[in-house]
Structures are given as structure tokens and as C-alpha cells.
PDB file of N, CA and C in Angstrom:
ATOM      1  N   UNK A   1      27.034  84.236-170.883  1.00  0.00           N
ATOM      2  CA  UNK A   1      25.740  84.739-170.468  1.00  0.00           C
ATOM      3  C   UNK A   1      25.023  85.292-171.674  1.00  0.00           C
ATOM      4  N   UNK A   2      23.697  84.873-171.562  1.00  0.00           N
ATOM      5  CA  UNK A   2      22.716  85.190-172.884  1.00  0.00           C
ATOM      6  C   UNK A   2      21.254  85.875-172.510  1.00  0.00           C
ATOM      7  N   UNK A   3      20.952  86.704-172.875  1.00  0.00           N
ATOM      8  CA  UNK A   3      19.127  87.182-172.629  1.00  0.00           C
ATOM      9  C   UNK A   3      18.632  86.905-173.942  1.00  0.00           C
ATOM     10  N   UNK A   4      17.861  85.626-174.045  1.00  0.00           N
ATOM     11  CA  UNK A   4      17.356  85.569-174.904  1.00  0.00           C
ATOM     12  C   UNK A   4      15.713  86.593-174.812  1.00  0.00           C
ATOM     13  N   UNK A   5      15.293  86.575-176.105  1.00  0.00           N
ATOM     14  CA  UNK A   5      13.868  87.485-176.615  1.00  0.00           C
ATOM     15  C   UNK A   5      12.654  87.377-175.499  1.00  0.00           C
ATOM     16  N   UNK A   6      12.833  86.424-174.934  1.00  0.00           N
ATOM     17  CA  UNK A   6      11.536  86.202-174.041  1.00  0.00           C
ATOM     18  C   UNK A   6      12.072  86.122-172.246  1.00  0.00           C
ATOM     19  N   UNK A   7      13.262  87.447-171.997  1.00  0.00           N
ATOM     20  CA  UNK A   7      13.671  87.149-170.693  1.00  0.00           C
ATOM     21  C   UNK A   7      14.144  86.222-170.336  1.00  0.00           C
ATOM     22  N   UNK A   8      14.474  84.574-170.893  1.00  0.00           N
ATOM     23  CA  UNK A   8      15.118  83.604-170.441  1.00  0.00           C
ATOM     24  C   UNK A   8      16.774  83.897-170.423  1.00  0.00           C
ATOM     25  N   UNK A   9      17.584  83.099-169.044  1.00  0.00           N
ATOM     26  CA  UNK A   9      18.774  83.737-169.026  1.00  0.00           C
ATOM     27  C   UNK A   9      19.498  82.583-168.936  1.00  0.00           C
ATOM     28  N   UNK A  10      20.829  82.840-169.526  1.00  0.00           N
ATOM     29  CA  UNK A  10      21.536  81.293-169.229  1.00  0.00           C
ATOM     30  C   UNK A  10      23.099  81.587-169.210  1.00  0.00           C
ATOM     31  N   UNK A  11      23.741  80.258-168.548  1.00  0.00           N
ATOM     32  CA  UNK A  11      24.465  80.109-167.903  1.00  0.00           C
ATOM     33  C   UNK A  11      25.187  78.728-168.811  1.00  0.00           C
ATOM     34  N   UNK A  12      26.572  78.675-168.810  1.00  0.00           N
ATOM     35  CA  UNK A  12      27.004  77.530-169.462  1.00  0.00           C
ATOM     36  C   UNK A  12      28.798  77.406-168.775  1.00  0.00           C
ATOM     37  N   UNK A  13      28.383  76.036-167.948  1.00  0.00           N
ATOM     38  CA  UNK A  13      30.261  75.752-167.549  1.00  0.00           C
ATOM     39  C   UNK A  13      30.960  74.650-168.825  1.00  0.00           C
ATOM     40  N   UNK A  14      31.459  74.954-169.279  1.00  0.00           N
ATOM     41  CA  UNK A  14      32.306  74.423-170.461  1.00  0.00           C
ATOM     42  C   UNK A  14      33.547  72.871-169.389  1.00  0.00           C
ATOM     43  N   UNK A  15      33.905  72.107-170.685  1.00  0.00           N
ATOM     44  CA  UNK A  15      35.010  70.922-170.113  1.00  0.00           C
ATOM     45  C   UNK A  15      34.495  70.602-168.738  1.00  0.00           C
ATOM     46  N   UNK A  16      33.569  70.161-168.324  1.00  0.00           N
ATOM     47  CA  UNK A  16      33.403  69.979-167.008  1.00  0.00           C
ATOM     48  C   UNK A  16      34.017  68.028-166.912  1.00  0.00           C
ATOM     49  N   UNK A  17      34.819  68.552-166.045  1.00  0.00           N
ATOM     50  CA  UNK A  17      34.991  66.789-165.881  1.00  0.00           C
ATOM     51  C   UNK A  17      34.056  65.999-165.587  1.00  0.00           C
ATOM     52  N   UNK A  18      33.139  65.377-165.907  1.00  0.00           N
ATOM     53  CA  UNK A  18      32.338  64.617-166.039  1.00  0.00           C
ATOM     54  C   UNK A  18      31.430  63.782-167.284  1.00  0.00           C
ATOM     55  N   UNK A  19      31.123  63.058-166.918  1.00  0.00           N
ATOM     56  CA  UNK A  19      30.598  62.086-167.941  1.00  0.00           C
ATOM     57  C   UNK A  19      28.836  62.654-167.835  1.00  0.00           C
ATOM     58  N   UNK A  20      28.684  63.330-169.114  1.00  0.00           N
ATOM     59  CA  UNK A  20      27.555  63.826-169.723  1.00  0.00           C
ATOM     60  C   UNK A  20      25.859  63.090-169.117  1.00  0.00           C
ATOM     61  N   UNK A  21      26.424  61.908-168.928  1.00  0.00           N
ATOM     62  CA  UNK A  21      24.943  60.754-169.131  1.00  0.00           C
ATOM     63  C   UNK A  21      25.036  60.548-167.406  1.00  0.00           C
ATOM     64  N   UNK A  22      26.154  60.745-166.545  1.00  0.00           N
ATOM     65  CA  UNK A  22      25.743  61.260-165.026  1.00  0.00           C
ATOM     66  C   UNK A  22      25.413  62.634-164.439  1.00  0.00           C
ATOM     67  N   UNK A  23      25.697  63.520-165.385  1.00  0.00           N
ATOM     68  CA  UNK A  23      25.117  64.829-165.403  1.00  0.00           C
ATOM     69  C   UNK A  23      23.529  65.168-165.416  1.00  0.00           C
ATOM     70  N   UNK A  24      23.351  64.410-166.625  1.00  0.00           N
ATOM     71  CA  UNK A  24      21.801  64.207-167.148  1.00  0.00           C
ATOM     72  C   UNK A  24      20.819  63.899-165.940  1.00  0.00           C
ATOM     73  N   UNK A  25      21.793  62.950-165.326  1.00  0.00           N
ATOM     74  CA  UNK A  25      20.598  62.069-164.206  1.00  0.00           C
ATOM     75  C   UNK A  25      20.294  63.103-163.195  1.00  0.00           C
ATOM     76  N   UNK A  26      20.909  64.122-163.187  1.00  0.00           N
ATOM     77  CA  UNK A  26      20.500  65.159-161.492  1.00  0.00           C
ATOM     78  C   UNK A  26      20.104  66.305-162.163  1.00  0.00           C
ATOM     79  N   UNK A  27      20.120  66.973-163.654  1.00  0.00           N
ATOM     80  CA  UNK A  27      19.282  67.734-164.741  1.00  0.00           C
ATOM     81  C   UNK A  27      18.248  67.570-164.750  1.00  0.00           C
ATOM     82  N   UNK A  28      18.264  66.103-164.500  1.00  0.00           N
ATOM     83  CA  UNK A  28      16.016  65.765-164.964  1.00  0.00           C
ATOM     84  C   UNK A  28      15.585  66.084-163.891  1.00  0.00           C
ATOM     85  N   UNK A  29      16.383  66.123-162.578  1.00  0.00           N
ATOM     86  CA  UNK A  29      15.419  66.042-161.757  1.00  0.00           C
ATOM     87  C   UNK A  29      15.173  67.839-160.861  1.00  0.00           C
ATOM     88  N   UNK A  30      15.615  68.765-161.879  1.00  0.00           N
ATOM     89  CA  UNK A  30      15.857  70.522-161.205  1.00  0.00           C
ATOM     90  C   UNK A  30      14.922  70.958-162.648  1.00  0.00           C
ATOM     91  N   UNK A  31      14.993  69.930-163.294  1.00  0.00           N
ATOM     92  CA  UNK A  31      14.296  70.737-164.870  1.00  0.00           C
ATOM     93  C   UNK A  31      12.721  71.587-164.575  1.00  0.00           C
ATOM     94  N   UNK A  32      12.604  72.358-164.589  1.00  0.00           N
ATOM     95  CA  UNK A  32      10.924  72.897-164.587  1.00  0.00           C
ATOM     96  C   UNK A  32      10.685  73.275-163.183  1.00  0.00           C
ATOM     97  N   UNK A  33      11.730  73.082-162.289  1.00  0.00           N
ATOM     98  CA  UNK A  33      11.543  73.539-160.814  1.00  0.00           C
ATOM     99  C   UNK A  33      11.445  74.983-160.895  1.00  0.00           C
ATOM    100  N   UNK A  34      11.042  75.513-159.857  1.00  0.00           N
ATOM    101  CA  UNK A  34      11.333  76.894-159.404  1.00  0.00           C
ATOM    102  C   UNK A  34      12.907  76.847-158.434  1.00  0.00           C
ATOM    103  N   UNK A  35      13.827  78.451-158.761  1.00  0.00           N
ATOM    104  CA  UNK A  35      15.285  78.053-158.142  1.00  0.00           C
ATOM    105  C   UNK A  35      15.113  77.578-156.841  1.00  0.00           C
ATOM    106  N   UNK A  36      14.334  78.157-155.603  1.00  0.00           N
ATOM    107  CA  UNK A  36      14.790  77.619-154.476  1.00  0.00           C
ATOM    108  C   UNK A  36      14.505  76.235-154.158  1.00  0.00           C
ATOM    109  N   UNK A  37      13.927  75.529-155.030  1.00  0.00           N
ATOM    110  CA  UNK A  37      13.302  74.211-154.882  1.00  0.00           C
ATOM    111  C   UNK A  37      14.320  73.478-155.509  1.00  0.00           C
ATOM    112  N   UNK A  38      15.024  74.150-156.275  1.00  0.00           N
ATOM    113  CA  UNK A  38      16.360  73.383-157.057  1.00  0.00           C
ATOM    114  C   UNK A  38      17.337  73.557-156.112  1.00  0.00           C
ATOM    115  N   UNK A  39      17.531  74.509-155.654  1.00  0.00           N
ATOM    116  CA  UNK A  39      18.534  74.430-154.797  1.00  0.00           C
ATOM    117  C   UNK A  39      18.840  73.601-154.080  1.00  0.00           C
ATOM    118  N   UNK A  40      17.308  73.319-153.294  1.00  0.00           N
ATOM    119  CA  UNK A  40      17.380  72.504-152.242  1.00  0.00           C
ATOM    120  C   UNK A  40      17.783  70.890-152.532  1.00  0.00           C
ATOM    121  N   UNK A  41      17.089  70.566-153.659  1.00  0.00           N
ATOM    122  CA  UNK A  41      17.021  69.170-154.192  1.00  0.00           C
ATOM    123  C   UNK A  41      18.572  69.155-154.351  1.00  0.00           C
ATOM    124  N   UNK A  42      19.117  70.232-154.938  1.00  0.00           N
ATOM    125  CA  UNK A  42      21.311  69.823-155.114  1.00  0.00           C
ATOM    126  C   UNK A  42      21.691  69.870-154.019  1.00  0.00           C
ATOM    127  N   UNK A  43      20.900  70.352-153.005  1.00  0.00           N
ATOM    128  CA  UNK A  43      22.006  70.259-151.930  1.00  0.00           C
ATOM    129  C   UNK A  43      22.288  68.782-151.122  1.00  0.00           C
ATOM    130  N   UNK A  44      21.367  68.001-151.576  1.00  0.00           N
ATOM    131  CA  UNK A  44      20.879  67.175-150.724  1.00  0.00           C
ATOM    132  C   UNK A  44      21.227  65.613-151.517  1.00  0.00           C
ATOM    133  N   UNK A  45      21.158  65.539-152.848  1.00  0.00           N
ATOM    134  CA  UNK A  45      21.121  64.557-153.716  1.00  0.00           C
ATOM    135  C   UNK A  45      22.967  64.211-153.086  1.00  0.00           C
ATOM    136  N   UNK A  46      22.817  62.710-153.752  1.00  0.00           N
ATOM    137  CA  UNK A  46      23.867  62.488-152.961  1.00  0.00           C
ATOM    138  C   UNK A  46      25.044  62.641-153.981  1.00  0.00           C
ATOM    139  N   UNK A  47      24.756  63.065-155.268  1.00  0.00           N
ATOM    140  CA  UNK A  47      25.770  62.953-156.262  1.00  0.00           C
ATOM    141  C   UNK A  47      26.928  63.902-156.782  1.00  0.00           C
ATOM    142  N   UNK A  48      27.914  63.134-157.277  1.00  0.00           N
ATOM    143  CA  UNK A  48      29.195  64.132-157.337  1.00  0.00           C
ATOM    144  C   UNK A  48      28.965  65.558-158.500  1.00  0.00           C
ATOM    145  N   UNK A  49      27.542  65.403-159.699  1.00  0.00           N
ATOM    146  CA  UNK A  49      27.556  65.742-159.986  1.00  0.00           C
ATOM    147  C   UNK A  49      26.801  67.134-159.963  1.00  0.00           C
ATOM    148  N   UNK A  50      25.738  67.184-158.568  1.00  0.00           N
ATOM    149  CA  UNK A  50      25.235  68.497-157.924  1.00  0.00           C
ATOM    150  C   UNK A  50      26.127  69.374-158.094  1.00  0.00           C
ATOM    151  N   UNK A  51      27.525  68.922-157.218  1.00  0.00           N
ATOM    152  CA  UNK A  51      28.531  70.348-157.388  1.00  0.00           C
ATOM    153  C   UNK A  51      28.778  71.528-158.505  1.00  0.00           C
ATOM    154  N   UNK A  52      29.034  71.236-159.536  1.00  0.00           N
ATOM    155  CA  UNK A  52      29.193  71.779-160.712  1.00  0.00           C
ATOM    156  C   UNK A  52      27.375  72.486-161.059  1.00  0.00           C
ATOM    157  N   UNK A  53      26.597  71.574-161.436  1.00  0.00           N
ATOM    158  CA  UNK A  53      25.374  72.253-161.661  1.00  0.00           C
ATOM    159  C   UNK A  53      24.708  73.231-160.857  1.00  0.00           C
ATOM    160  N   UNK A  54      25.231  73.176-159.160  1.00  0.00           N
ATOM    161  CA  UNK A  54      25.043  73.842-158.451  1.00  0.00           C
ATOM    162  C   UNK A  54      25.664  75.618-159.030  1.00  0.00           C
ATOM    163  N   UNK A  55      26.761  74.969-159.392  1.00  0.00           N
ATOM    164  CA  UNK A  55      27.390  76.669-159.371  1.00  0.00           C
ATOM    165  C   UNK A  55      27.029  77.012-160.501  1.00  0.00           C
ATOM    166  N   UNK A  56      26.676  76.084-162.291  1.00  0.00           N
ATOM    167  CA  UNK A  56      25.948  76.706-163.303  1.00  0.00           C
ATOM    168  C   UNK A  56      24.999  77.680-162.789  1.00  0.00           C
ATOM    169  N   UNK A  57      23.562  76.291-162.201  1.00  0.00           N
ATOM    170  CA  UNK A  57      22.284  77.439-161.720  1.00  0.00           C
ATOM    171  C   UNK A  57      22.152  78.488-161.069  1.00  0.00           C
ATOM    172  N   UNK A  58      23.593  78.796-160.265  1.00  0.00           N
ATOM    173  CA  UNK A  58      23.842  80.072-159.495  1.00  0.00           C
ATOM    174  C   UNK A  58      24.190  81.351-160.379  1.00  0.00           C
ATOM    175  N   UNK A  59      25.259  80.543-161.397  1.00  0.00           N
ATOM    176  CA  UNK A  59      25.672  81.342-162.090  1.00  0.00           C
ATOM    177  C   UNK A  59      24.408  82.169-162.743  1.00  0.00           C
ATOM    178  N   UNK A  60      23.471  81.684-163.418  1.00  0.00           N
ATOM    179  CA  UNK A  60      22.324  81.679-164.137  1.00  0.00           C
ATOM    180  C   UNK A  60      21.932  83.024-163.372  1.00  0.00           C
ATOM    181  N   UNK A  61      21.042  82.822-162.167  1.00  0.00           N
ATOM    182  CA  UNK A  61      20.608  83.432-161.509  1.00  0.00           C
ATOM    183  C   UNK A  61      21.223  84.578-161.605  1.00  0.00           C
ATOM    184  N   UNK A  62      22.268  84.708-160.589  1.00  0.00           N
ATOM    185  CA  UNK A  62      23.267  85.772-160.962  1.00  0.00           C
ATOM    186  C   UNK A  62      22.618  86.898-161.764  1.00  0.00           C
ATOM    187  N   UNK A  63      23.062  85.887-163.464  1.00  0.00           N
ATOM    188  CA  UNK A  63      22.982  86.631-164.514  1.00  0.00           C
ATOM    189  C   UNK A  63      22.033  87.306-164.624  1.00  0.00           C
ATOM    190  N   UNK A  64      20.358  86.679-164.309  1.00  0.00           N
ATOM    191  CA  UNK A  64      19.503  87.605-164.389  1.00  0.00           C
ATOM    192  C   UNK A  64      18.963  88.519-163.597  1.00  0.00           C
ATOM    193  N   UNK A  65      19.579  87.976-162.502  1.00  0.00           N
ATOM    194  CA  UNK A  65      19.274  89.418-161.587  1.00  0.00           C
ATOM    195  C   UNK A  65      20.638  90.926-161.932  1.00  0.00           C
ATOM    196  N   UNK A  66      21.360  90.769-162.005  1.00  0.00           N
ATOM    197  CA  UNK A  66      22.510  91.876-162.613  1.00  0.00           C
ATOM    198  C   UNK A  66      21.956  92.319-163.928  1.00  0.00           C
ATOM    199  N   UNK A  67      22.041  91.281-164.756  1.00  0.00           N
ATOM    200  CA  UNK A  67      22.146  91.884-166.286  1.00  0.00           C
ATOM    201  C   UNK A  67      20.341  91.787-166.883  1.00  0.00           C
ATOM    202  N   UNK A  68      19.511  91.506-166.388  1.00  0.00           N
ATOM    203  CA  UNK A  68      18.150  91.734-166.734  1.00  0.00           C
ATOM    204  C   UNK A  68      17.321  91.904-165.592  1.00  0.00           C
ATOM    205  N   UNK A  69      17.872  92.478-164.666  1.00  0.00           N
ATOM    206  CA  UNK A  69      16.828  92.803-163.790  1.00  0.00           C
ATOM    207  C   UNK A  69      15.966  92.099-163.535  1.00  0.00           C
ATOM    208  N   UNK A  70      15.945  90.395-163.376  1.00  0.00           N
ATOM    209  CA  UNK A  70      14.922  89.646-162.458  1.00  0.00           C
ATOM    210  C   UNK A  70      15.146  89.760-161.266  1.00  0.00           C
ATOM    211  N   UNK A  71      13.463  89.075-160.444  1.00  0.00           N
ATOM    212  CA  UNK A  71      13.981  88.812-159.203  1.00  0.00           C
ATOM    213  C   UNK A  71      14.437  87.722-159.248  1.00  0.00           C
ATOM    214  N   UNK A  72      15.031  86.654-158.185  1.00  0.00           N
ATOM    215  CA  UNK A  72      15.443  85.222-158.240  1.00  0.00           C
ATOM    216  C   UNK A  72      14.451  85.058-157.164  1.00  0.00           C
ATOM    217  N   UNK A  73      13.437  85.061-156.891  1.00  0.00           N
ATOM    218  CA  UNK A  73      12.458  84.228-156.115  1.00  0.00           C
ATOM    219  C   UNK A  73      11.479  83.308-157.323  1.00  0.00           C
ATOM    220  N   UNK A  74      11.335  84.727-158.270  1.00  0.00           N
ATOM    221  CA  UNK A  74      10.384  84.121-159.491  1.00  0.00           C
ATOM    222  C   UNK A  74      10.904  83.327-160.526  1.00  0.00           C
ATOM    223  N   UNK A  75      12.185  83.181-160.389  1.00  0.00           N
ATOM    224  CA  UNK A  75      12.624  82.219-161.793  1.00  0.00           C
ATOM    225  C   UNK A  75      12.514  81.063-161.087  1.00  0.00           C
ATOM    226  N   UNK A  76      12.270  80.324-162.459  1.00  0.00           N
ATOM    227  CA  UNK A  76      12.096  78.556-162.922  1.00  0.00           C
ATOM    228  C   UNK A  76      13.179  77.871-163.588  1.00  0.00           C
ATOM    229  N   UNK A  77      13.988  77.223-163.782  1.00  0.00           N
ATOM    230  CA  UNK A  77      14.953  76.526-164.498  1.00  0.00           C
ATOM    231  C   UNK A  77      13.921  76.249-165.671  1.00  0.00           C
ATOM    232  N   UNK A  78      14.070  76.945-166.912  1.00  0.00           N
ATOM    233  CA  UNK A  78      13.366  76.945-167.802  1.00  0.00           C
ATOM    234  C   UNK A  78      13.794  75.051-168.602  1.00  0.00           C
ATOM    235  N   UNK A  79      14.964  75.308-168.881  1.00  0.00           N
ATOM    236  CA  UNK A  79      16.302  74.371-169.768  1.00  0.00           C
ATOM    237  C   UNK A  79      17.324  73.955-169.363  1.00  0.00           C
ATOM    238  N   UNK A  80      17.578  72.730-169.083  1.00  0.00           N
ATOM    239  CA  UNK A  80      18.433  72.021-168.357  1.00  0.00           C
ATOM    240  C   UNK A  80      19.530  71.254-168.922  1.00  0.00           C
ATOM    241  N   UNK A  81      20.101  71.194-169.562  1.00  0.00           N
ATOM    242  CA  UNK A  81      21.127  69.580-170.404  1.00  0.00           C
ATOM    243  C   UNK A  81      22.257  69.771-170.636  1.00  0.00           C
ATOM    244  N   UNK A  82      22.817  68.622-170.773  1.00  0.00           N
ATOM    245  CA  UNK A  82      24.477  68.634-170.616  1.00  0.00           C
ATOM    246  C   UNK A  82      24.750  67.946-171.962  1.00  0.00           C
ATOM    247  N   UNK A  83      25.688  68.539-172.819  1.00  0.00           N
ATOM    248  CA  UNK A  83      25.898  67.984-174.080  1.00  0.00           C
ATOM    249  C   UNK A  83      27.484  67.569-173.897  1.00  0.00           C
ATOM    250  N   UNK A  84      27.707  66.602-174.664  1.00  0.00           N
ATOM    251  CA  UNK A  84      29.450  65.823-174.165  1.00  0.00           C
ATOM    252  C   UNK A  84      30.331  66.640-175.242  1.00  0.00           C
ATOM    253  N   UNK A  85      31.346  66.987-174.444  1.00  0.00           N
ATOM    254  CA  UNK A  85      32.521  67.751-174.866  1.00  0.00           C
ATOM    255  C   UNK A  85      33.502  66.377-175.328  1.00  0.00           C
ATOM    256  N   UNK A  86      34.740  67.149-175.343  1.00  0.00           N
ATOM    257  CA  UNK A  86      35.847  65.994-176.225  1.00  0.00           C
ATOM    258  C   UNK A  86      36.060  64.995-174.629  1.00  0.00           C
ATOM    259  N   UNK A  87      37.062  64.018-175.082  1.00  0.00           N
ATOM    260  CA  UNK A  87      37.056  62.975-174.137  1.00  0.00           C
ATOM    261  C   UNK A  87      38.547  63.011-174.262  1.00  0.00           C
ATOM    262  N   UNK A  88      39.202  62.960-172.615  1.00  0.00           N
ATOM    263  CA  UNK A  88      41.090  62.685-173.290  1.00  0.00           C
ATOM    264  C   UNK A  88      40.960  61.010-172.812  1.00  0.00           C
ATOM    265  N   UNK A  89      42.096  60.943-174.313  1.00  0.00           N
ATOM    266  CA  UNK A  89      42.334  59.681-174.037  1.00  0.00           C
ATOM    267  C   UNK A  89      43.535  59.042-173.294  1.00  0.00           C
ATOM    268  N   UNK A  90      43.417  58.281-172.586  1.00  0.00           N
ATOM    269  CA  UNK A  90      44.302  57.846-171.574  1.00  0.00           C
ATOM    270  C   UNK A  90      44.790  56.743-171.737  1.00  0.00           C
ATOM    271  N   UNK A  91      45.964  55.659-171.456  1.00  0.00           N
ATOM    272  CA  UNK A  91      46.484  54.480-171.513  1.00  0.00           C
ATOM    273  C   UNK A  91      46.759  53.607-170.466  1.00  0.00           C
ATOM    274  N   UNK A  92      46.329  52.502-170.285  1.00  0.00           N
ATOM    275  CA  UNK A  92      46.718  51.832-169.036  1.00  0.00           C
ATOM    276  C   UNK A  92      47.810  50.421-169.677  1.00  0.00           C
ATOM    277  N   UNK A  93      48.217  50.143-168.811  1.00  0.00           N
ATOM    278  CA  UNK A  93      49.280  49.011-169.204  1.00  0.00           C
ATOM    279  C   UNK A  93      47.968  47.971-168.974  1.00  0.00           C
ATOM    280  N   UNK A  94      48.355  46.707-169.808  1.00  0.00           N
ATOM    281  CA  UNK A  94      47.809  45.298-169.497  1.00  0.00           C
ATOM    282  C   UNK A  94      48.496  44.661-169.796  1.00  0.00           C
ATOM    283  N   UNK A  95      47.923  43.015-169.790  1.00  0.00           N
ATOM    284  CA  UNK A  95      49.121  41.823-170.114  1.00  0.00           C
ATOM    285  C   UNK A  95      49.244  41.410-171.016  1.00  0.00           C
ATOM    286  N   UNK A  96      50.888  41.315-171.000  1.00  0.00           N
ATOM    287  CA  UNK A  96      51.782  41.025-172.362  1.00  0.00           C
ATOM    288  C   UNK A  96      51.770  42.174-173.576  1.00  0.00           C
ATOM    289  N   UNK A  97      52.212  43.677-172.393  1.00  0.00           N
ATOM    290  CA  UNK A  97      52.891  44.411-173.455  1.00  0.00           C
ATOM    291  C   UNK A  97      51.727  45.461-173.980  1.00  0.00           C
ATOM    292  N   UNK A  98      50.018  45.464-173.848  1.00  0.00           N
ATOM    293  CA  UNK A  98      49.153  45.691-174.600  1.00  0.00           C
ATOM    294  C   UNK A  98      49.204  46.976-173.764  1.00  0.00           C
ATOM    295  N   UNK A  99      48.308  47.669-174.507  1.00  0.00           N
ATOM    296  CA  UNK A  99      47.754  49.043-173.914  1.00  0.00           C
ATOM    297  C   UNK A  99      46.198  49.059-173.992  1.00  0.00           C
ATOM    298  N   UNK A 100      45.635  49.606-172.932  1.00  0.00           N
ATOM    299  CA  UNK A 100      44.313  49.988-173.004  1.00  0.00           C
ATOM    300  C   UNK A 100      43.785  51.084-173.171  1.00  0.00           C
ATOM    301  N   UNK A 101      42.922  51.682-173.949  1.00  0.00           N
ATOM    302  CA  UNK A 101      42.398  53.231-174.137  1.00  0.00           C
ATOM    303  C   UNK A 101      41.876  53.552-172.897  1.00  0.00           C
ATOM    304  N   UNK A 102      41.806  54.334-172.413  1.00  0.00           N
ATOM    305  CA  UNK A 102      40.815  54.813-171.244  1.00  0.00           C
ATOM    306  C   UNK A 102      40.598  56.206-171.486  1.00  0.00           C
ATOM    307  N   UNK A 103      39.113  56.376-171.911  1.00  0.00           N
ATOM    308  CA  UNK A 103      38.031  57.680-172.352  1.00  0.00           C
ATOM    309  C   UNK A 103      37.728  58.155-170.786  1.00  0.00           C
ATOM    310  N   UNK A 104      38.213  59.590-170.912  1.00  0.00           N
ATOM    311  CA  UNK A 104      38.367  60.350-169.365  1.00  0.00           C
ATOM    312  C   UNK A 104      37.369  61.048-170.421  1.00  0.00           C
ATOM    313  N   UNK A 105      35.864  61.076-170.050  1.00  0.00           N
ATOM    314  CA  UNK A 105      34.587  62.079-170.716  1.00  0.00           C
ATOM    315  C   UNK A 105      34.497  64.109-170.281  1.00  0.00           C
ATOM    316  N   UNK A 106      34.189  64.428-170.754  1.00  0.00           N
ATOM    317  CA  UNK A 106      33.863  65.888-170.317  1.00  0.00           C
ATOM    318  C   UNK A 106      32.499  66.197-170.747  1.00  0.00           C
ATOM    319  N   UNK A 107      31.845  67.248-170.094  1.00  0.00           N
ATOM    320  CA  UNK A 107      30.678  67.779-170.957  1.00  0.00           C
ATOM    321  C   UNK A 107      30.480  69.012-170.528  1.00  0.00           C
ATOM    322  N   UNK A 108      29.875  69.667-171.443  1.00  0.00           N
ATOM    323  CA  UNK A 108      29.291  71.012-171.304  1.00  0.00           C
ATOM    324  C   UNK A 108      27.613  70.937-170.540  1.00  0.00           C
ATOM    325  N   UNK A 109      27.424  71.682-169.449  1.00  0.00           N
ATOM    326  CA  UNK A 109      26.524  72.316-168.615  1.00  0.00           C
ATOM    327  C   UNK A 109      25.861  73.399-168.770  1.00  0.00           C
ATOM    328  N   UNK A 110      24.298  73.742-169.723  1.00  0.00           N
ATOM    329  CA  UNK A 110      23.682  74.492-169.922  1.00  0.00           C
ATOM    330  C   UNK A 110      22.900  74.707-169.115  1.00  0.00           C
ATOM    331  N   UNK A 111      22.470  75.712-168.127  1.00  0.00           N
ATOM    332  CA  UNK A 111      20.927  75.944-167.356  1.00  0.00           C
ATOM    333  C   UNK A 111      20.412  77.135-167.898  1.00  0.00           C
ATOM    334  N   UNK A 112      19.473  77.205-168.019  1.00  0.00           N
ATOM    335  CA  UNK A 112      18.545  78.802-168.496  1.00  0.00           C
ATOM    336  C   UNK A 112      17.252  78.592-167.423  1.00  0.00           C
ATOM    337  N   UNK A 113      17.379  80.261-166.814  1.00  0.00           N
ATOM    338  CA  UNK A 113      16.576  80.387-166.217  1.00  0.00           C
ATOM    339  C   UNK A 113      15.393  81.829-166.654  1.00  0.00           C
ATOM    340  N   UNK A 114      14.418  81.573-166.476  1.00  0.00           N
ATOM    341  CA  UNK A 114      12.981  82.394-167.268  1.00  0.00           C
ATOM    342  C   UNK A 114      12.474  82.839-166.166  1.00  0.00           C
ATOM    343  N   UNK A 115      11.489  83.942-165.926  1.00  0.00           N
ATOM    344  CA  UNK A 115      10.508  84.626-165.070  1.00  0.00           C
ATOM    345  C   UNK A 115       9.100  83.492-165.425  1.00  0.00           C
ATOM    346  N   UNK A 116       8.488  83.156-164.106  1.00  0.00           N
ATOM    347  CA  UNK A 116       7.483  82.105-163.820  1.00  0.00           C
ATOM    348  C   UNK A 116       6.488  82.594-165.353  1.00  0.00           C
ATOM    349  N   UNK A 117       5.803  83.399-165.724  1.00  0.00           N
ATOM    350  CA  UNK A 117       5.391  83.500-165.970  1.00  0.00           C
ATOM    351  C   UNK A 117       5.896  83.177-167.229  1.00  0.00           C
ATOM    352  N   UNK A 118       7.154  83.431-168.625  1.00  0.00           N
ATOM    353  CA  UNK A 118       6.658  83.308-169.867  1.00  0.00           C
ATOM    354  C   UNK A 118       7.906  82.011-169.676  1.00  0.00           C
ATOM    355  N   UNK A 119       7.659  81.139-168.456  1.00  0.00           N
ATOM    356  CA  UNK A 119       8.396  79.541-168.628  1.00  0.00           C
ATOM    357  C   UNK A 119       7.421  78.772-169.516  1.00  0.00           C
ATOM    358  N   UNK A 120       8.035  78.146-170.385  1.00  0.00           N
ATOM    359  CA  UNK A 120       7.137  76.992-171.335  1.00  0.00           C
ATOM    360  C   UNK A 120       6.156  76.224-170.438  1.00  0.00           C
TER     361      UNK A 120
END
């Protein structure tokens, strides 16, 4: 948890099992919302990856109502993005003896949330 200079507050879930670039796709679409309008849109999207971002943007919230005294009616998801963490690598058998790599992805989950007013 961070208060940056201009009241923006943020939230970050680390190793999240998931692949960064399906993360992204349900990020674009909460980016610049106001929270209860984000909420609603995760609850509803049909993807595996709402879950996790769900509990970042909560987390977020949280943060600024405890540790900076916002309300959570007035915050906006200021900053949204998921940057890719390490990847384990995995092995599958194939034919005649070979092995296959298999990249199991992770990424890190940033949300920051700002008071309506000094959101970009």
C-alpha cells in the first residue's frame, strides 16, 4: 500500500497465476471507471481473470478509506496494469523420448485508486 503526493492509493497482488496479456483484457475495461461501476462490470464479465482484480480493487479501496481517509463512493480507478512476473517452467513428455517446455506465466496486478476530482 502507497499514498502517493496527489491522494492516489494503490494496491498490488504479486505472482498471480495468470498470464499478464489475459489480465490486461478485463484492466482496459475498469480503467477510468468510478469503483462502483467497476465493481459491477467484474462481477459480471465472464472471465477467470475478474477474480483476482476484483480483490486488488478492493484491496485499493480499503486502503484509502483506512489509511487516507477517502470516501469510496468518490474514487475512480485512476491506473490499471498488469506487468508479467517470472514464468515456471514445466515439462511434458512427447514422441520419441523428447521433452516439451511448458511456460506456466504469472503477473503482477497494480490498481490505484484517486478522489474524482485530482483523477488525470
Amino acid at each position: 500500500m502507497a499514498i502517493d503526493s496527489n491522494n492516489e492509493v494503490k494496491a498490488i497482488a504479486r505472482y498471480v497465476r495468470m498470464s499478464p496479456y489475459k489480465v490486461r483484457r478485463v484492466l482496459d475495461q475498469i480503467r477510468g471507471r468510478q469503483y462502483r461501476e467497476a465493481l459491477i462490470i467484474l462481477e459480471f464479465m465472464p472471465y477467470k481473470a475478474c477474480e483476482p482484480i476484483l480483490k486488488v480493487l478492493r484491496s485499493a479501496v480499503a486502503n484509502a478509506e483506512h489509511n487516507a481517509g477517502l470516501d469510496p463512493s468518490s474514487l475512480i480507478v485512476s491506473q490499471a496494469y498488469a506487468d508479467g512476473g517470472p514464468a515456471f517452467k514445466r515439462y511434458r513428455p512427447r514422441a520419441q523420448g523428447r521433452a516439451y517446455q511448458i511456460r506456466k506465466p504469472t503477473c503482477h496486478i497494480t490498481v490505484v485508486v484517486a478522489p474524482e476530482a485530482t483523477a488525470p
